[in-house]
N, C-alpha and C. Protein backbone atom coordinates (compact mmCIF):
# COMPACT_ATOMS: atom_id res chain seq x y z
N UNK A 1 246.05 52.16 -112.21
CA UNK A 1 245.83 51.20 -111.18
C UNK A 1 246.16 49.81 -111.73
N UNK A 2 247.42 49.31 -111.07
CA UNK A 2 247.59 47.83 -111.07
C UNK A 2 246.48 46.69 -111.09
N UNK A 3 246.06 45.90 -112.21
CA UNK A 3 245.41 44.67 -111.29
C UNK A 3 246.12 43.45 -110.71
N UNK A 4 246.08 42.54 -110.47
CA UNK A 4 246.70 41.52 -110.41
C UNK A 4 245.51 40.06 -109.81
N UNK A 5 246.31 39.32 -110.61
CA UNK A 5 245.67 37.71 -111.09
C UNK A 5 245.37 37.29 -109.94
N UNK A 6 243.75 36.80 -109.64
CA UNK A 6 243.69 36.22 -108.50
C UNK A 6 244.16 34.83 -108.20
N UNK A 7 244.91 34.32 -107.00
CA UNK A 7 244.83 33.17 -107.16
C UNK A 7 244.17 31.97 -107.41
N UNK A 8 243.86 30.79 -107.55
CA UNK A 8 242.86 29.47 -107.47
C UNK A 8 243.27 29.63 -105.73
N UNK A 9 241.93 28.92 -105.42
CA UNK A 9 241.67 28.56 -104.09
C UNK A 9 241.78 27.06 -104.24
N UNK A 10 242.89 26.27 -103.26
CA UNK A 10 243.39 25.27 -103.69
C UNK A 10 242.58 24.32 -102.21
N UNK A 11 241.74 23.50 -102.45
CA UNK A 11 240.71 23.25 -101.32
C UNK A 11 242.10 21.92 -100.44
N UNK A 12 242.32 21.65 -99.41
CA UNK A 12 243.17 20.48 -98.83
C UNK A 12 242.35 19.52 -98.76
N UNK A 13 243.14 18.42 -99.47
CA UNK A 13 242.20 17.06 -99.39
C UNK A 13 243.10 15.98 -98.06
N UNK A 14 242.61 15.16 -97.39
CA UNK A 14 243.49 14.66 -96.29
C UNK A 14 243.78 13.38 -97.61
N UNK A 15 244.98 12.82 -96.74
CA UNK A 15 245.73 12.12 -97.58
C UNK A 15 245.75 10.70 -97.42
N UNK A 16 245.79 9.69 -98.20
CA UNK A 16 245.48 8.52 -98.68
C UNK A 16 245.20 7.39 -97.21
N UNK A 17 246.35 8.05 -96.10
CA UNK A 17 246.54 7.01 -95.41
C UNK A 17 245.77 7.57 -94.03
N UNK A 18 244.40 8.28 -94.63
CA UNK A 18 243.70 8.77 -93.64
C UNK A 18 244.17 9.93 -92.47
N UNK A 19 245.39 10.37 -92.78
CA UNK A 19 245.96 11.88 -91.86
C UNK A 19 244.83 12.82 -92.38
N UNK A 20 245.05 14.20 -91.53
CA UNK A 20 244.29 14.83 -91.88
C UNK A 20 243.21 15.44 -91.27
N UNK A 21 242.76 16.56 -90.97
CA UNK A 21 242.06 17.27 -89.94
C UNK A 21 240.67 16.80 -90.39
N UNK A 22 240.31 16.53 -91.58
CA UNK A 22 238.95 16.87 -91.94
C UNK A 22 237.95 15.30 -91.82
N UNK A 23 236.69 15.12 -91.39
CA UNK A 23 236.29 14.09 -91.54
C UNK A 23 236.11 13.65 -93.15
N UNK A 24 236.42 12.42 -93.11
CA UNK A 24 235.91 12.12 -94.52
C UNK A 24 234.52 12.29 -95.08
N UNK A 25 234.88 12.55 -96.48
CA UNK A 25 233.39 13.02 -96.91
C UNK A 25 232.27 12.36 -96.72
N UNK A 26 230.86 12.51 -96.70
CA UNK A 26 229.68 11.65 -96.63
C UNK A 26 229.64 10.74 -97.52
N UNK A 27 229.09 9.51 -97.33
CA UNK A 27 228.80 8.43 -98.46
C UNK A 27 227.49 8.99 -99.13
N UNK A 28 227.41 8.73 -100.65
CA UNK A 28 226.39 9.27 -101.30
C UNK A 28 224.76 8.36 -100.73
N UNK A 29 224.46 7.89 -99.89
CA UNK A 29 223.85 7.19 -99.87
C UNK A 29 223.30 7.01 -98.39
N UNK A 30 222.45 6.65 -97.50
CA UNK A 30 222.46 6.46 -96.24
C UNK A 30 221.70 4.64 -96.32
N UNK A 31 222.14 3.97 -95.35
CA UNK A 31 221.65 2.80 -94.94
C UNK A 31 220.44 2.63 -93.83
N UNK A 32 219.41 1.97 -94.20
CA UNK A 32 218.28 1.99 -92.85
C UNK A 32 218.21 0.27 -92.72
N UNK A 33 218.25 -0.27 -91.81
CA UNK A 33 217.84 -1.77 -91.39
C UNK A 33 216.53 -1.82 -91.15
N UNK A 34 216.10 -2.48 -91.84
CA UNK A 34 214.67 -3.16 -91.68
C UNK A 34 214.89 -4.50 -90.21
N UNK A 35 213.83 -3.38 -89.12
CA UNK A 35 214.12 -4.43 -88.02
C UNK A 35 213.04 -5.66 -87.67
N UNK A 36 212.32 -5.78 -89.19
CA UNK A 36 211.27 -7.06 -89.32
C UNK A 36 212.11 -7.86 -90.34
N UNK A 37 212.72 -7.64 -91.15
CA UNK A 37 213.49 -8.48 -91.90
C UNK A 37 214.70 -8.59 -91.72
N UNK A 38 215.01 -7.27 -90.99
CA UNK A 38 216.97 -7.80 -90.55
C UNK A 38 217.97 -7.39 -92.45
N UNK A 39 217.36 -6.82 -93.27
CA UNK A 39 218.04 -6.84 -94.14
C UNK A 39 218.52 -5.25 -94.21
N UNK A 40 219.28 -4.45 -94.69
CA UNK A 40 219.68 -3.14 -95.28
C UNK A 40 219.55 -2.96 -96.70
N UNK A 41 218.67 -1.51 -96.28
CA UNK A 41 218.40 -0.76 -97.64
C UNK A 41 219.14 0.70 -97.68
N UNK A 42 219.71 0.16 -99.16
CA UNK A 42 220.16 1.59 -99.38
C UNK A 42 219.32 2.70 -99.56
N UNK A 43 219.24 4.31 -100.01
CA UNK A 43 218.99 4.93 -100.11
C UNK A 43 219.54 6.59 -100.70
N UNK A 44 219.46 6.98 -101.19
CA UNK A 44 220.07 8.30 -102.25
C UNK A 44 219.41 9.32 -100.77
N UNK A 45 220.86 10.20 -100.37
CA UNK A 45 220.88 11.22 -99.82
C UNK A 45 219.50 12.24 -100.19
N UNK A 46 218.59 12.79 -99.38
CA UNK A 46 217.45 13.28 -99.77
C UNK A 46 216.37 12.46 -99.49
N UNK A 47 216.26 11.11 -99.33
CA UNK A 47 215.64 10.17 -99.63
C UNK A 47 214.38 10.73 -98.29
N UNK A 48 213.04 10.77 -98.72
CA UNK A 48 211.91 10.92 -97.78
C UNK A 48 212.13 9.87 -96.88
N UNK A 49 211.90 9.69 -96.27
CA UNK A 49 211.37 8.63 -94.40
C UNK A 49 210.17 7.69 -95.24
N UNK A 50 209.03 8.70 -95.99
CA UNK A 50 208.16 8.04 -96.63
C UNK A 50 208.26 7.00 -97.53
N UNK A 51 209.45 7.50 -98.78
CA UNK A 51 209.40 6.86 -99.52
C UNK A 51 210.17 5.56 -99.07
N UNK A 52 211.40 5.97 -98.26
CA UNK A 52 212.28 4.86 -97.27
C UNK A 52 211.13 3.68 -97.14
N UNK A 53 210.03 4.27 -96.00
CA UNK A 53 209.23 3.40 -96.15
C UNK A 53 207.96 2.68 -96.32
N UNK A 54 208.12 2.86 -97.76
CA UNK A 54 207.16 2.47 -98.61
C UNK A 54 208.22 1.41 -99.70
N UNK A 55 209.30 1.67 -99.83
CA UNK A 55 210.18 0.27 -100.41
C UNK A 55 210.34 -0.39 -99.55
N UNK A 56 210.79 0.22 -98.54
CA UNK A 56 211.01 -1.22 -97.46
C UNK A 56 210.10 -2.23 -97.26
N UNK A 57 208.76 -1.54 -96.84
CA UNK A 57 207.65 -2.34 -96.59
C UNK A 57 206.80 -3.35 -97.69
N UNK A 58 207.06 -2.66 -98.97
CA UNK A 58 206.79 -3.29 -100.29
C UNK A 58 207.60 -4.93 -100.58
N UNK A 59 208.78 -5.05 -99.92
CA UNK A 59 210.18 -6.09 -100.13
C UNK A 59 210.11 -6.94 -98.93
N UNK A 60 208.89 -6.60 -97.95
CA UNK A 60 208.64 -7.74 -96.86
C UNK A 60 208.28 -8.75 -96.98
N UNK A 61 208.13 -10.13 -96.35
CA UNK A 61 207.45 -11.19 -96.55
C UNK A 61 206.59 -11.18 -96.36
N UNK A 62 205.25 -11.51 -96.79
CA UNK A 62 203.78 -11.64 -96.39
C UNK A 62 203.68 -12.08 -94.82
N UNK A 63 203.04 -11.33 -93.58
CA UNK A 63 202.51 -12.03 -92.42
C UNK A 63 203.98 -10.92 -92.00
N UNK A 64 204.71 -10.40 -92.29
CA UNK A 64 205.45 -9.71 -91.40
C UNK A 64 205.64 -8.35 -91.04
N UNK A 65 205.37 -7.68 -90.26
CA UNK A 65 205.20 -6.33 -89.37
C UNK A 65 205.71 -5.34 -90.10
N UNK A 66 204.61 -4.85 -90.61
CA UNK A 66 204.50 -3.53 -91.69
C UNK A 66 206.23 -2.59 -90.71
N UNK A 67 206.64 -1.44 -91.57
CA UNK A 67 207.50 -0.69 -90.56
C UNK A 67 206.71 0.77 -90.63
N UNK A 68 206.77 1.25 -89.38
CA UNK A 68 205.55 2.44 -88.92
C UNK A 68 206.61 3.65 -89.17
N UNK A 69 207.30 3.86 -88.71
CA UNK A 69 208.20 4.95 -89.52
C UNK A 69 210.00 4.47 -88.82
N UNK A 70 211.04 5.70 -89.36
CA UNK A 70 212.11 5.33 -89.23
C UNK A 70 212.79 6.23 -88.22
N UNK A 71 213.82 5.89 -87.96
CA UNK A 71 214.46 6.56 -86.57
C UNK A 71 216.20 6.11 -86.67
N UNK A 72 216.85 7.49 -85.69
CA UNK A 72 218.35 6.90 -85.41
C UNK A 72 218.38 6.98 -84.39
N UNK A 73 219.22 6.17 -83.88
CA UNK A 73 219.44 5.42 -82.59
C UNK A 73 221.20 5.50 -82.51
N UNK A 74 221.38 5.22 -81.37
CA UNK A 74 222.56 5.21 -80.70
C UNK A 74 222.33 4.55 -79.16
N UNK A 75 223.51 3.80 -78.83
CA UNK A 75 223.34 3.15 -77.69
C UNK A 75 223.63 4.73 -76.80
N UNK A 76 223.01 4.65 -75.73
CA UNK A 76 222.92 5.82 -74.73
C UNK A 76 222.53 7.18 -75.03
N UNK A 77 221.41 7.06 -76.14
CA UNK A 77 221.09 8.17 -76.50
C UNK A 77 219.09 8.06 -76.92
N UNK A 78 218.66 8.98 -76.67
CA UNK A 78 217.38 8.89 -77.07
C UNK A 78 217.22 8.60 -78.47
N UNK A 79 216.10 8.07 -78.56
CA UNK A 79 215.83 8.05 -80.51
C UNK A 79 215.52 9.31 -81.35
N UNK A 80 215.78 9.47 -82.39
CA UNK A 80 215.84 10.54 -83.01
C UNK A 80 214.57 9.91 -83.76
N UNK A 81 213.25 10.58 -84.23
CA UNK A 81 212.42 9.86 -85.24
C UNK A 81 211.81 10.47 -85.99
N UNK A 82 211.49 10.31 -87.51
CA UNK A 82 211.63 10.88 -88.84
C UNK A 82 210.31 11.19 -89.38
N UNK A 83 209.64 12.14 -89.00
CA UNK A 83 208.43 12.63 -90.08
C UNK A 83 208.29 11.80 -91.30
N UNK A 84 207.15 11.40 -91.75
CA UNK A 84 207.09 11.13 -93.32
C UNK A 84 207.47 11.86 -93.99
N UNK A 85 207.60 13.62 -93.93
CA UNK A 85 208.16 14.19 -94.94
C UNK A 85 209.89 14.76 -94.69
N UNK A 86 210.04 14.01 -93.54
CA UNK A 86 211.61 14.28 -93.29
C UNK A 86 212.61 13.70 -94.15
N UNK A 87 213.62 14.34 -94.51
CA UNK A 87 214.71 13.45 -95.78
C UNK A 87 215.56 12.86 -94.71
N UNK A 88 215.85 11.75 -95.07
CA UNK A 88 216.92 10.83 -94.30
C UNK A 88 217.85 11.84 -93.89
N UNK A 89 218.33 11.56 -92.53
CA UNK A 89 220.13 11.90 -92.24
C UNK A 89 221.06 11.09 -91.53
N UNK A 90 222.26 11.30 -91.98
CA UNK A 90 223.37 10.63 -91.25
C UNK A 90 223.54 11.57 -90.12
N UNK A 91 223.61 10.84 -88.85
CA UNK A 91 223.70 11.87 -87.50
C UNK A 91 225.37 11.47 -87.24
N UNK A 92 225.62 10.85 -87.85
CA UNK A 92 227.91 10.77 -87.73
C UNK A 92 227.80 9.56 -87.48
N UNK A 93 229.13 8.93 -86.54
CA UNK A 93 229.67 8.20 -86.03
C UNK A 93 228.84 7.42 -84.85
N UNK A 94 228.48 6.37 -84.73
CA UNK A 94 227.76 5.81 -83.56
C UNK A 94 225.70 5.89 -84.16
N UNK A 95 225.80 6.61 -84.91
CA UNK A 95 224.37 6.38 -85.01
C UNK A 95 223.91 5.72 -86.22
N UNK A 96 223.04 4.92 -86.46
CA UNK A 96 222.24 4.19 -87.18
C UNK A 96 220.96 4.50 -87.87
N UNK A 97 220.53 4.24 -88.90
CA UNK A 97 219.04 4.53 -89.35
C UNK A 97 218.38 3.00 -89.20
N UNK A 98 217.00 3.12 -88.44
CA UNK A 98 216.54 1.39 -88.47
C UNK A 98 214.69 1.88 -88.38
N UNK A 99 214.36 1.48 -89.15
CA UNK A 99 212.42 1.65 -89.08
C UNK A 99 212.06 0.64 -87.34
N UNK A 100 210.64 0.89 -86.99
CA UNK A 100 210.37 0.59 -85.93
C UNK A 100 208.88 -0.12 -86.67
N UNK A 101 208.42 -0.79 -85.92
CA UNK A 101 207.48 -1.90 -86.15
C UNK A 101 206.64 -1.72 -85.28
N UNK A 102 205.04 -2.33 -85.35
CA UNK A 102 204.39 -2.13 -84.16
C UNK A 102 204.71 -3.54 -83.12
């Protein structure tokens, strides 16, 4: 019985000038706006809702509106909103991560 060499599985990457069927890959990182300070925080993919915010709220100015938990949003779409023990997600194109305030 013959064997013969398997090939490499050669994965297609789309090409420099953005052609290409595939969406581009995820950024390692997701962004949430703090909507009492107006500033953006990064965050490492995985990142708890909790811990999200518990830095955020730590980097506020004194006298300004704790953030109660986080959510994505999209214009014409209901809010999506994040358990404390939920890990951040990117929902694609058009949606946002932003904490809510009382």
């Amino acid at each position: 019985m013959e064997r013969r060499a398997q090939q490499p599985v050669v994965a297609l990457q789309p090409s420099k000038d953005g052609g290409g069927d595939s969406p581009p890959p995820p950024q390692p990182f997701l962004e949430v706006t703090c909507r009492s300070s107006g500033k953006v925080r990064r965050f490492a993919a995985g990142t708890t809702a909790r811990y999200a915010l518990h830095a955020i709220n730590r980097k506020l100015e004194p006298g300004a509106p704790l953030a109660l938990h986080v959510e994505a949003v999209r214009d014409g779409e209901e809010p999506v909103s994040f358990s404390p023990s939920a890990a951040l997600a990117d929902y694609g194109r058009g949606w946002r991560l932003q904490t809510v305030s009382a």
